[in-house]
Protein backbone atom coordinates (compact mmCIF):
# COMPACT_ATOMS: atom_id res chain seq x y z
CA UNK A 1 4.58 26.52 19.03
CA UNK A 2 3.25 23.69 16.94
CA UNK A 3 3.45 25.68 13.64
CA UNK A 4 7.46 26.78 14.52
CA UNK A 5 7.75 22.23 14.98
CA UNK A 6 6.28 22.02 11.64
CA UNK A 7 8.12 24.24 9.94
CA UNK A 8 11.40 22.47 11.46
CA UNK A 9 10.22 18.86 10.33
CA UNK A 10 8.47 19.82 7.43
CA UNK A 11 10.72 19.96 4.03
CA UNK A 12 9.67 22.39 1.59
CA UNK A 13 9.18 20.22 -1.47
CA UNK A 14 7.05 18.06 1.03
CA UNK A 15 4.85 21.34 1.67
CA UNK A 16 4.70 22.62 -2.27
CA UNK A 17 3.47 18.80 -3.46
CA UNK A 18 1.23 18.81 -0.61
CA UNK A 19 -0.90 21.73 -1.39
CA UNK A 20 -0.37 20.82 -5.22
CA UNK A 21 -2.56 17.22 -4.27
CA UNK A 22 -4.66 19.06 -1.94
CA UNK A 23 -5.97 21.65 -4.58
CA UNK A 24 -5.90 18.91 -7.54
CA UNK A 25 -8.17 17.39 -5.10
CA UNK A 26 -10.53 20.69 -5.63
CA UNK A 27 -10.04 21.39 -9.04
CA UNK A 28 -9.09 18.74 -11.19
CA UNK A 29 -6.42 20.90 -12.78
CA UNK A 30 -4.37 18.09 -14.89
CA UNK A 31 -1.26 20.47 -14.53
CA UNK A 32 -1.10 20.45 -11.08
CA UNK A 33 -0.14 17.07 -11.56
CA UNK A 34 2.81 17.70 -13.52
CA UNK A 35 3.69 20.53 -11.31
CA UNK A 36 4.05 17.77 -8.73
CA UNK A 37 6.24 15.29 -11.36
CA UNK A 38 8.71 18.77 -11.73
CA UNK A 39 9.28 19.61 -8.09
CA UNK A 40 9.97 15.15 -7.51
CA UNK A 41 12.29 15.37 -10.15
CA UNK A 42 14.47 18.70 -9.27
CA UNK A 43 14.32 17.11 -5.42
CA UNK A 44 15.38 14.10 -6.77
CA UNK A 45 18.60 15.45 -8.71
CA UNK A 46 19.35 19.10 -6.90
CA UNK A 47 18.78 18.10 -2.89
CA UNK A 48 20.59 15.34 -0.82
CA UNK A 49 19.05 12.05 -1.51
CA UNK A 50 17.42 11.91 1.89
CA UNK A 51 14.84 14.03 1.06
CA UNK A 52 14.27 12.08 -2.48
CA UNK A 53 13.12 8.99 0.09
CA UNK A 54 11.27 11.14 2.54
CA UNK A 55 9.27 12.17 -0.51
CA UNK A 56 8.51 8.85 -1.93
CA UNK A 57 7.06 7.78 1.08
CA UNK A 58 4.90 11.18 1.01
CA UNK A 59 3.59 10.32 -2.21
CA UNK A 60 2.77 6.90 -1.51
CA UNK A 61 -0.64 6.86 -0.15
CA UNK A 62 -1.45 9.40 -3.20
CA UNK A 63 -0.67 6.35 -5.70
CA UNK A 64 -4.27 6.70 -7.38
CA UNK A 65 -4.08 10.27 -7.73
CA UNK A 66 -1.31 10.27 -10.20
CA UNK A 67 -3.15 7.53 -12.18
CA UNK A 68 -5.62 10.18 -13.58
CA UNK A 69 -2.78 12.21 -15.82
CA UNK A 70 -4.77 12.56 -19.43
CA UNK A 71 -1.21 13.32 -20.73
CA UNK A 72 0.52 9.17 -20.29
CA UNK A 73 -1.13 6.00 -20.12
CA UNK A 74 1.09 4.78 -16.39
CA UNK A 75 1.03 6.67 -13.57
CA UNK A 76 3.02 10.19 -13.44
CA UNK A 77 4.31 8.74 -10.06
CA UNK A 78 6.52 6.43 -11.83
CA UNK A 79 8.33 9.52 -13.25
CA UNK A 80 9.36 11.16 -10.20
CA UNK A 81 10.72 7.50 -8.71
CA UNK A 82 12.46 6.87 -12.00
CA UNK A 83 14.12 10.38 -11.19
CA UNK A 84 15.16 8.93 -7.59
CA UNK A 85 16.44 5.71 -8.87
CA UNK A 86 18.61 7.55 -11.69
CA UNK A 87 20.34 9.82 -8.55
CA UNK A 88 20.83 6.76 -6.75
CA UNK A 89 22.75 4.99 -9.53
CA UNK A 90 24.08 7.77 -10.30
CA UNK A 91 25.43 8.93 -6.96
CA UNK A 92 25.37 6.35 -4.37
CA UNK A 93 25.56 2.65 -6.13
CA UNK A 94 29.37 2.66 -6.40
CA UNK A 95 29.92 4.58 -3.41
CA UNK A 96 28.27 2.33 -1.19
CA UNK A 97 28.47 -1.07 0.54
CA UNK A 98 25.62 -3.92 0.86
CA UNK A 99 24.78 -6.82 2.43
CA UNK A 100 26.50 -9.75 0.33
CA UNK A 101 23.22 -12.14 0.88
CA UNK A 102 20.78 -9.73 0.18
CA UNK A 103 21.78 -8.54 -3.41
CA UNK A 104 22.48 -12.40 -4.14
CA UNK A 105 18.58 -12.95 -3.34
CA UNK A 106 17.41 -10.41 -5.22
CA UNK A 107 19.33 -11.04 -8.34
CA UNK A 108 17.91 -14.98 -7.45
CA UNK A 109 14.27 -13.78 -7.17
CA UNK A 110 14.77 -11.29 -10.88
CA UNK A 111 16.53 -14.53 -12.64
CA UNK A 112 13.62 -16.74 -11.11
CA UNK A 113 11.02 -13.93 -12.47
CA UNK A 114 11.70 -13.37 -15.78
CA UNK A 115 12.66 -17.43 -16.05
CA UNK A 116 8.53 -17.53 -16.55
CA UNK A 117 8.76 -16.56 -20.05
CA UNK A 118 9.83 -19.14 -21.40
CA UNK A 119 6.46 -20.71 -20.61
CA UNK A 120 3.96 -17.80 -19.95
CA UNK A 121 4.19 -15.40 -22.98
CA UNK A 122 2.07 -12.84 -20.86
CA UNK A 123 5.49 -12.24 -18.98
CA UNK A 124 6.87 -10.24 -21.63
CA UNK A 125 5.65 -7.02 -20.91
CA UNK A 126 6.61 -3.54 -19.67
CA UNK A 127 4.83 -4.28 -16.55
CA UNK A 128 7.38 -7.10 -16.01
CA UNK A 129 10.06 -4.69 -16.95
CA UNK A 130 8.86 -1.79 -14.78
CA UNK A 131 8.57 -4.16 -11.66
CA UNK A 132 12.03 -5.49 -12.13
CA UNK A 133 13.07 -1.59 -12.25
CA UNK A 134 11.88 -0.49 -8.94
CA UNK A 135 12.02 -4.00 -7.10
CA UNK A 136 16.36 -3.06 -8.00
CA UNK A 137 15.63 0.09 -6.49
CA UNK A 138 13.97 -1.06 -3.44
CA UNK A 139 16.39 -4.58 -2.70
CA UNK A 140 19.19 -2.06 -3.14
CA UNK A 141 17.66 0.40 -0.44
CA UNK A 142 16.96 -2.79 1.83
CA UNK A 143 20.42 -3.89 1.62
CA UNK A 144 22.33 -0.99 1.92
CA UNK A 145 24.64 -0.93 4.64
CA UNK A 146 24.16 3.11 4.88
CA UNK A 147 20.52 4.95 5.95
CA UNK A 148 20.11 8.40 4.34
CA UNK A 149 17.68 9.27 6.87
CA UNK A 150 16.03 8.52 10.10
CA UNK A 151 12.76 6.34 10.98
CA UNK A 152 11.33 9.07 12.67
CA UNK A 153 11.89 11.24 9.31
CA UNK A 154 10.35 8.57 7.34
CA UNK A 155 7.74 7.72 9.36
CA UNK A 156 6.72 11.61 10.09
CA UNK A 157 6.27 11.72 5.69
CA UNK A 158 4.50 8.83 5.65
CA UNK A 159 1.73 10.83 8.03
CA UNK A 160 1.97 13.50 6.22
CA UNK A 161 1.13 11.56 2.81
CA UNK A 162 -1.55 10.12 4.41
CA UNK A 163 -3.03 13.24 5.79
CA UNK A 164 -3.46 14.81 2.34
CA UNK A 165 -4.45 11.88 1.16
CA UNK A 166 -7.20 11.67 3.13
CA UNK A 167 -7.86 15.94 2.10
CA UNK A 168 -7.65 14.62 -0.79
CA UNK A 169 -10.33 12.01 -0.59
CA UNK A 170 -12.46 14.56 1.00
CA UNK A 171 -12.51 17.30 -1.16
CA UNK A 172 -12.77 14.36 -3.94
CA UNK A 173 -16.28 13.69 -2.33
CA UNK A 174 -17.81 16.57 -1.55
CA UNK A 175 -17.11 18.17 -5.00
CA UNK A 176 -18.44 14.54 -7.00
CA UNK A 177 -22.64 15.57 -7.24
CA UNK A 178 -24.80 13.32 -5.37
CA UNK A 179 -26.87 11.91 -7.63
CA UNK A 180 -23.41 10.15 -8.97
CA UNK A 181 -23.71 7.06 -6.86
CA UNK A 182 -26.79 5.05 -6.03
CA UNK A 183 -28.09 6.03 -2.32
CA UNK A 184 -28.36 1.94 -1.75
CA UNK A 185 -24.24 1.75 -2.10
CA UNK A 186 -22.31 1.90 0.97
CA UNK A 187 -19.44 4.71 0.48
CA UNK A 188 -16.25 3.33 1.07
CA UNK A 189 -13.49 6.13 1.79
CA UNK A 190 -9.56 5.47 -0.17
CA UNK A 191 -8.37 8.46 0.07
CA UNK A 192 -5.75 8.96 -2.40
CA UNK A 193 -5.06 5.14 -2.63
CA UNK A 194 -7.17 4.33 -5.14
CA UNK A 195 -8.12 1.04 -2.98
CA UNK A 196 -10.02 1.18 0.84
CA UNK A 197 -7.82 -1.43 2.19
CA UNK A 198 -4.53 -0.06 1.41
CA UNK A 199 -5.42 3.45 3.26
CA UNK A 200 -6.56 1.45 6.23
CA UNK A 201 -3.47 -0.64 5.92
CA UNK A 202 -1.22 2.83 5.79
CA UNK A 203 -3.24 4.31 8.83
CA UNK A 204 -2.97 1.09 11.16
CA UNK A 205 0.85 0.63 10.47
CA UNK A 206 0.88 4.41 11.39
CA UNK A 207 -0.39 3.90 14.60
CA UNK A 208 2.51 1.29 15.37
CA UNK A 209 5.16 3.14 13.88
CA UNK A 210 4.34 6.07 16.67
CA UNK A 211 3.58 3.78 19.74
CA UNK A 212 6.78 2.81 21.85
CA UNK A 213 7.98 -0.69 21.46
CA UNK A 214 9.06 -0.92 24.54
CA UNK A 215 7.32 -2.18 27.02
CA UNK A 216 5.36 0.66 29.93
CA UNK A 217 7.41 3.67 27.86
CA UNK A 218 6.01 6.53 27.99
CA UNK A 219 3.59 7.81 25.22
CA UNK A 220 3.48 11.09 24.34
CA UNK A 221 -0.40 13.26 24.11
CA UNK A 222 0.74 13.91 20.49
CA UNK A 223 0.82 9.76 20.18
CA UNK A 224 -2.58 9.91 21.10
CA UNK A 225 -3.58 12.26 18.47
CA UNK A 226 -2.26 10.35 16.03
CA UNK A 227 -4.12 7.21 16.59
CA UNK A 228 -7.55 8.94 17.44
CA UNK A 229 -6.72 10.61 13.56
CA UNK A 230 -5.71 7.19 12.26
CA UNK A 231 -8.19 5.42 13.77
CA UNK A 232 -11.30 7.92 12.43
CA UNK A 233 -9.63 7.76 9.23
CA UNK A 234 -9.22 4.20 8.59
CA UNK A 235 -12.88 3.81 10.37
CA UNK A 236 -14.26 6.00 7.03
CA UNK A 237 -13.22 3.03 4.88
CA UNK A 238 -15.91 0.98 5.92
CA UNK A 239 -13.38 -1.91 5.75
CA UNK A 240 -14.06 -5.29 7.62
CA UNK A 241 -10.13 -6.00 7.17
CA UNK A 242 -9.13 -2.65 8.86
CA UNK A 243 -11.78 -3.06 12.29
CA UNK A 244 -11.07 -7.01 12.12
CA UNK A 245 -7.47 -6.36 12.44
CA UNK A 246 -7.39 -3.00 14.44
CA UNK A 247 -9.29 -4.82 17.13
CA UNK A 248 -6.69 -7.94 17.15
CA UNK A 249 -3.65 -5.49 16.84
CA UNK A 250 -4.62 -2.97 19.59
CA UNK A 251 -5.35 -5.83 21.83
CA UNK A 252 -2.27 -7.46 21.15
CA UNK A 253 -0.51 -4.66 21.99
CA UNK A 254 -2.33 -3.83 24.96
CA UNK A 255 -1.27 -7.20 26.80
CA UNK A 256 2.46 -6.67 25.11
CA UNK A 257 2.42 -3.45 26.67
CA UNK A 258 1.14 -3.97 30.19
CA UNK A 259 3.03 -7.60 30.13
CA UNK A 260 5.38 -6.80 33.40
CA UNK A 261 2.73 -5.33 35.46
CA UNK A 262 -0.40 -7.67 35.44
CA UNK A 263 -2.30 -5.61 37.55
CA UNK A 264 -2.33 -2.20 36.21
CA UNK A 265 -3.32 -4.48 32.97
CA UNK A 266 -6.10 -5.82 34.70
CA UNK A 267 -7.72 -2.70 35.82
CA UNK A 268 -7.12 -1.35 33.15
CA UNK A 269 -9.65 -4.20 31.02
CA UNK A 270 -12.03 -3.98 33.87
CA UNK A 271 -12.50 -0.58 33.03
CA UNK A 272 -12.32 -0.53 29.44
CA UNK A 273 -15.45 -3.23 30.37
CA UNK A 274 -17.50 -1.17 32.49
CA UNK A 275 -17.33 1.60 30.18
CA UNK A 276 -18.50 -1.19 26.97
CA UNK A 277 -20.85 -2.21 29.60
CA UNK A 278 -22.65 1.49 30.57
CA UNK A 279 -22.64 2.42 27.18
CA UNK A 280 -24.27 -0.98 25.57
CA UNK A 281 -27.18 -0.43 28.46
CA UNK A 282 -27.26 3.35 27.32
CA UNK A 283 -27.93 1.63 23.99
CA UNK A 284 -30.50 -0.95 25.07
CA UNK A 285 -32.84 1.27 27.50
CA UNK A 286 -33.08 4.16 24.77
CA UNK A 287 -34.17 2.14 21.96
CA UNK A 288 -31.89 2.99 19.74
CA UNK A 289 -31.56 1.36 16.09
CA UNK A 290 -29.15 3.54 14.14
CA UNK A 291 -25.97 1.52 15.33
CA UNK A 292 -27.34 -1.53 13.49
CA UNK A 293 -27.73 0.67 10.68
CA UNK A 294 -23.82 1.91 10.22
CA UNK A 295 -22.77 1.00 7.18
CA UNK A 296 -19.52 -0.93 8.60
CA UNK A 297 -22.52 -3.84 10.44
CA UNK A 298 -24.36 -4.01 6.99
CA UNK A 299 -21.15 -5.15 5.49
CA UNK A 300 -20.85 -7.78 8.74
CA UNK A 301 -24.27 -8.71 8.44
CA UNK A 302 -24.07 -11.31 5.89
CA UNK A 303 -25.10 -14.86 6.07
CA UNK A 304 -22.91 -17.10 3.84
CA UNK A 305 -19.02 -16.78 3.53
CA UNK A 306 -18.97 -15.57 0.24
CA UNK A 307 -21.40 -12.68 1.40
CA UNK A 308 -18.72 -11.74 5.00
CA UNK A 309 -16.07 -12.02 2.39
CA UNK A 310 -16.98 -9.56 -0.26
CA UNK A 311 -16.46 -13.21 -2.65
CA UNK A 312 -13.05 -13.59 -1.37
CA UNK A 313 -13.79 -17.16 -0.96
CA UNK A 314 -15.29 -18.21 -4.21
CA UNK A 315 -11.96 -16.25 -6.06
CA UNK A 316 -10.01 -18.36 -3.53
CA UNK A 317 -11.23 -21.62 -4.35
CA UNK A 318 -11.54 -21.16 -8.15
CA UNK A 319 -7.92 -19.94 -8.08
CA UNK A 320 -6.58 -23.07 -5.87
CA UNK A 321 -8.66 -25.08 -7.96
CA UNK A 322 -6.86 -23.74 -11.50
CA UNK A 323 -3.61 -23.69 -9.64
CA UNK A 324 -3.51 -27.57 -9.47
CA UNK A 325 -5.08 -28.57 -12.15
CA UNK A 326 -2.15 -26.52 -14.21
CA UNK A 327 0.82 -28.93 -15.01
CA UNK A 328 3.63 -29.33 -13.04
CA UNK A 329 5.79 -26.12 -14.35
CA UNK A 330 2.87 -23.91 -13.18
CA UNK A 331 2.59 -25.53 -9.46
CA UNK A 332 6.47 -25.64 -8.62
CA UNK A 333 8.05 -22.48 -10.31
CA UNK A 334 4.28 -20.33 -11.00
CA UNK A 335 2.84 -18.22 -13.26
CA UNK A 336 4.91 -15.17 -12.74
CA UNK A 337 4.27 -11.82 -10.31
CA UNK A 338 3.30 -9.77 -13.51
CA UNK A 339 1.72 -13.10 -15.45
CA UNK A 340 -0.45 -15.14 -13.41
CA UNK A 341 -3.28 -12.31 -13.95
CA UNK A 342 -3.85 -12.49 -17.56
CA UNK A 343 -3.26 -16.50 -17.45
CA UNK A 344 -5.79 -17.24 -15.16
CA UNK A 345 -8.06 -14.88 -16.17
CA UNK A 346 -8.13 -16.81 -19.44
CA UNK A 347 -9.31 -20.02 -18.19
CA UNK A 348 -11.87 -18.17 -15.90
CA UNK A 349 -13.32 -16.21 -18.63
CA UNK A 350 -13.24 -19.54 -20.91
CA UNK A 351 -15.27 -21.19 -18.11
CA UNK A 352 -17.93 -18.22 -17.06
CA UNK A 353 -16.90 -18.38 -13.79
CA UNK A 354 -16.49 -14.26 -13.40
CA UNK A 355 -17.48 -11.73 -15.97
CA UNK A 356 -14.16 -9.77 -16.05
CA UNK A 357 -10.91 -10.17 -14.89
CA UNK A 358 -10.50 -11.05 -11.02
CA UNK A 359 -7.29 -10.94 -9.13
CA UNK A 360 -6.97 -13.06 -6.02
CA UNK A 361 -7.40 -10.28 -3.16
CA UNK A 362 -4.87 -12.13 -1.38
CA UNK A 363 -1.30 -11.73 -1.22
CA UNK A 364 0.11 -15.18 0.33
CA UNK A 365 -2.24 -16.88 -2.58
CA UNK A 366 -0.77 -14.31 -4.88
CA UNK A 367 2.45 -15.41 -3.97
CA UNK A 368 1.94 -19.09 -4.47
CA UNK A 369 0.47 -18.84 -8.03
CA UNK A 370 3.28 -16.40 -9.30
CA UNK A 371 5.83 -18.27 -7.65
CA UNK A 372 4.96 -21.49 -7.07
CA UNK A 373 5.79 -23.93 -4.59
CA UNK A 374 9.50 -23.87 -5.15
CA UNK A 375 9.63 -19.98 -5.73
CA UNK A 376 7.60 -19.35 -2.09
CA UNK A 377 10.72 -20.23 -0.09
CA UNK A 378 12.93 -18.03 -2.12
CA UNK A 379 10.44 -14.95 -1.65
CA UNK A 380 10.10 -16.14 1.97
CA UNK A 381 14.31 -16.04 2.51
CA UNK A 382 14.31 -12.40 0.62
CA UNK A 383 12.24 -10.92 3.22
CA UNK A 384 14.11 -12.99 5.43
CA UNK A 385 17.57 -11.63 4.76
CA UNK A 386 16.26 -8.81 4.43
CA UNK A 387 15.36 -8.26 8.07
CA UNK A 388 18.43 -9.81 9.12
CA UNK A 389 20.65 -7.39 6.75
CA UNK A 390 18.79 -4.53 9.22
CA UNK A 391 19.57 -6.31 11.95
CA UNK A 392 23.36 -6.53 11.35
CA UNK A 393 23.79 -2.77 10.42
CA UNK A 394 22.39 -1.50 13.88
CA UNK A 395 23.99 -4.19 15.89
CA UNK A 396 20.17 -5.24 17.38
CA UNK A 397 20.49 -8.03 20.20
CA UNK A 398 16.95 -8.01 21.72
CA UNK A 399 13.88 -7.11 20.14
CA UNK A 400 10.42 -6.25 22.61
CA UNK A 401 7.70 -8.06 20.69
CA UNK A 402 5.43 -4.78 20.35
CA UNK A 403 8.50 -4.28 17.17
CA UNK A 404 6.89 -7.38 15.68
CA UNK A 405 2.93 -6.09 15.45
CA UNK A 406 3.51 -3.95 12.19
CA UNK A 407 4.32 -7.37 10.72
CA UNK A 408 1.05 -8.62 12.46
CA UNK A 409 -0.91 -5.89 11.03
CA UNK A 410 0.56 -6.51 7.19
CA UNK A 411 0.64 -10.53 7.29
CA UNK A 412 -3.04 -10.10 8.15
CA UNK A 413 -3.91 -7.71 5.25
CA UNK A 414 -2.43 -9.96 3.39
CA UNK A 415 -5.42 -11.82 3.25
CA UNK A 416 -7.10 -8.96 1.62
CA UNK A 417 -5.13 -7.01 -0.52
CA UNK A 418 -2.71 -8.41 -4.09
CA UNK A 419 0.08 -6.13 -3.57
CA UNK A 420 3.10 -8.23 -5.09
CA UNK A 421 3.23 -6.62 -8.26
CA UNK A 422 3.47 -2.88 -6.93
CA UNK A 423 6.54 -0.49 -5.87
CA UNK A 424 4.51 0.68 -3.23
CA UNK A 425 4.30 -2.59 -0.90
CA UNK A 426 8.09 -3.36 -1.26
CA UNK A 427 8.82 0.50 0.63
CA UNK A 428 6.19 -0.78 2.81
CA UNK A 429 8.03 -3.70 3.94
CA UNK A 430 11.13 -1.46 3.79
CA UNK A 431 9.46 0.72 6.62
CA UNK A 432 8.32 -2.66 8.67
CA UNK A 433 11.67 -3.58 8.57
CA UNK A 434 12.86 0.11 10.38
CA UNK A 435 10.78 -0.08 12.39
CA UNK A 436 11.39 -3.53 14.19
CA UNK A 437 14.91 -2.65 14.86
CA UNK A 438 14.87 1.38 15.61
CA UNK A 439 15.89 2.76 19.01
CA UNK A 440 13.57 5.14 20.64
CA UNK A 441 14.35 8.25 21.10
């Protein structure tokens, strides 16, 4: 029965890549890779450009993996969405219609982008170039009027990705020897991210894609699977970010969820309590140590704020501290998304304050130095319309706030992750965006 479902939802191309990553995972066959590039571009030019998106967002927690081609210097994955955004120009661009004030803001926030080289030389760059590329190909998704295919489809790649990436990460581990990292280092699981916090990040949104947003509907047993999977998974990352803001998140949604019936909520906590309670004096009376030992309270157990924040803080203050000091041009309009990196980094290494270069591991800060004060509200009103432009093609009145705790779950991250300058964070938002206005089925 569940294999027949599978083979209904399941595209083939989907399937093929799949067990492509999964045994480049084992072998470390360079082909494979470009096995993968072929079958993304024949989807993305032979097979109805639904399935072209439904693959992207397959491929996106498997970012890293394409990264270690011997045969090109950027990522093989940029091939196969180059191959998407050519069908889309191609096929759709004149065919289609878009919201007016969307494709004004994103021509606003290119004009205000490139606008930094007149003043930051490190703009010019095919990094700046290859941003502006797919940040077209994204706005244009946002703000087009038609959908090419559902949430659910979407959402059911996106697990799929994430599930191989995680094979992926796996087989990646068991077939490295063990003498290749010291035994003092705490593992920390990515999967096929390349980065710990942006698999947990993929994993928790998971979770709220599949829960209802709508308040006491029912959730399915196959619901719960997911978020025992995503929850194990994320919980292999060793991340502070992803138990910091699964605990806030699920809690959140817990009250959101029971809101209209305060006592089923309440016995519900008291329960959840007890059972904290017997198993902390289960812990107590048997002596036990090895909980303190878990890798995920050695990373908590520091006792400073640069220590509980992996340095976060110190990069946080010494970029604030640059930021104003910078004349005026660099405080109102920024650095630039693709710019700020290498300027920075200059004055840091001048200084000694790090040893090699040092992003700021924090998007809203990101955000702020690459755009500046002035260029923060227009990024702000992008995402803004950009929402609203979803709002307006499925004629949404009322929204349950559960719809709202993906955007919870990625505002927090925020604080950990510097994901401006990537393809991969602007689908993301894409997805948020579904998902606060879909209609459950």
């Amino acid at each position: 029965m569940i294999v027949h479902k599978l083979a209904r939802l399941l595209n083939v191309e989907i399937v093929l890549c799949g067990l492509l990553v999964a045994l480049y995972g084992i072998t470390n066959s360079a082909p494979l890779l470009l096995c993968v590039v072929v079958i993304g571009v024949a989807c993305a030019f032979l097979l109805p450009f639904g399935r072209s998106i439904q693959l992207a967002f397959f491929l996106l927690p498997c970012t890293e993996v394409f990264t270690q081609s011997p045969y090109i210097s950027i990522s093989l994955l940029t091939c196969i969405f180059l191959a998407m955004f050519g069908r889309y120009l191609l096929t759709h661009v004149a065919q289609t219609q878009y919201s007016q004030p969307g494709l004004l803001l994103m021509l606003l926030v290119l004009v205000y982008e490139f606008m930094h080289i007149l003043y930051n030389p490190a703009m010019a760059s095919f990094v700046t170039l290859r941003w502006s590329v797919f940040f077209i190909f994204t706005s244009l998704l946002l703000f087009d009027k038609n959908k090419y295919c559902s949430f659910s489809q979407l959402r059911f790649a996106l697990l799929c990705g994430v599930i191989t990436s995680t094979f992926f990460g796996l087989m990646q581990q068991y077939f490295v020897p063990l003498g290749a990292q010291s035994l003092s280092t705490i593992s920390r699981f990515s999967g096929g991210a390349g980065d710990p916090n942006n698999f947990g990040l993929f994993c928790l949104l998971l979770i709220y894609f599949y829960l209802p947003i709508v308040p006491r509907a029912n959730i399915p047993r196959s619901t719960f699977v997911i978020i025992f999977l995503m929850l194990a998974f994320g919980a292999l990352t060793v991340s502070r970010s992803f138990f910091i803001v699964a605990t806030l998140s699920l809690l959140t949604y817990f009250i959101f969820y029971f809101r209209s019936a305060i006592g089923d909520m309440f016995v519900r906590l008291l329960l959840l309590l007890n059972c904290l309670l017997i198993l902390f004096c289960l812990y107590w009376i048997s002596g036990a140590s090895f909980i303190g030992d878990l890798d995920i309270f050695v990373r908590f157990s520091g006792n400073n704020l640069s220590d509980l924040t992996g340095s976060r803080s110190d990069i946080l203050q010494a970029y604030l501290q640059l930021f104003f000091d910078l004349p005026y041009n660099f405080v109102l309009f920024g650095a630039g998304i693709n710019g700020y990196l290498t300027y920075y980094n200059h004055y840091f290494l001048q200084a000694g304050l790090f040893d090699e270069v040092v992003g700021p591991h924090n998007t809203l800060l990101e955000i702020i130095i690459s755009f500046g004060v002035i260029g923060f509200t227009l990024f702000a009103t992008y995402i803004y319309f950009g929402f609203r432009a979803e709002r307006n093609r499925v004629a949404s009145n009322h929204i349950f706030r559960l719809a709202w705790l993906p955007i919870l779950v990625f505002l927090l991250y925020c604080f950990s992750l510097q994901n401006l300058g990537k393809y991969s964070s602007y689908f993301i938002l894409m997805l948020i965006v579904y998902n606060t206005y879909r209609k459950e089925s």
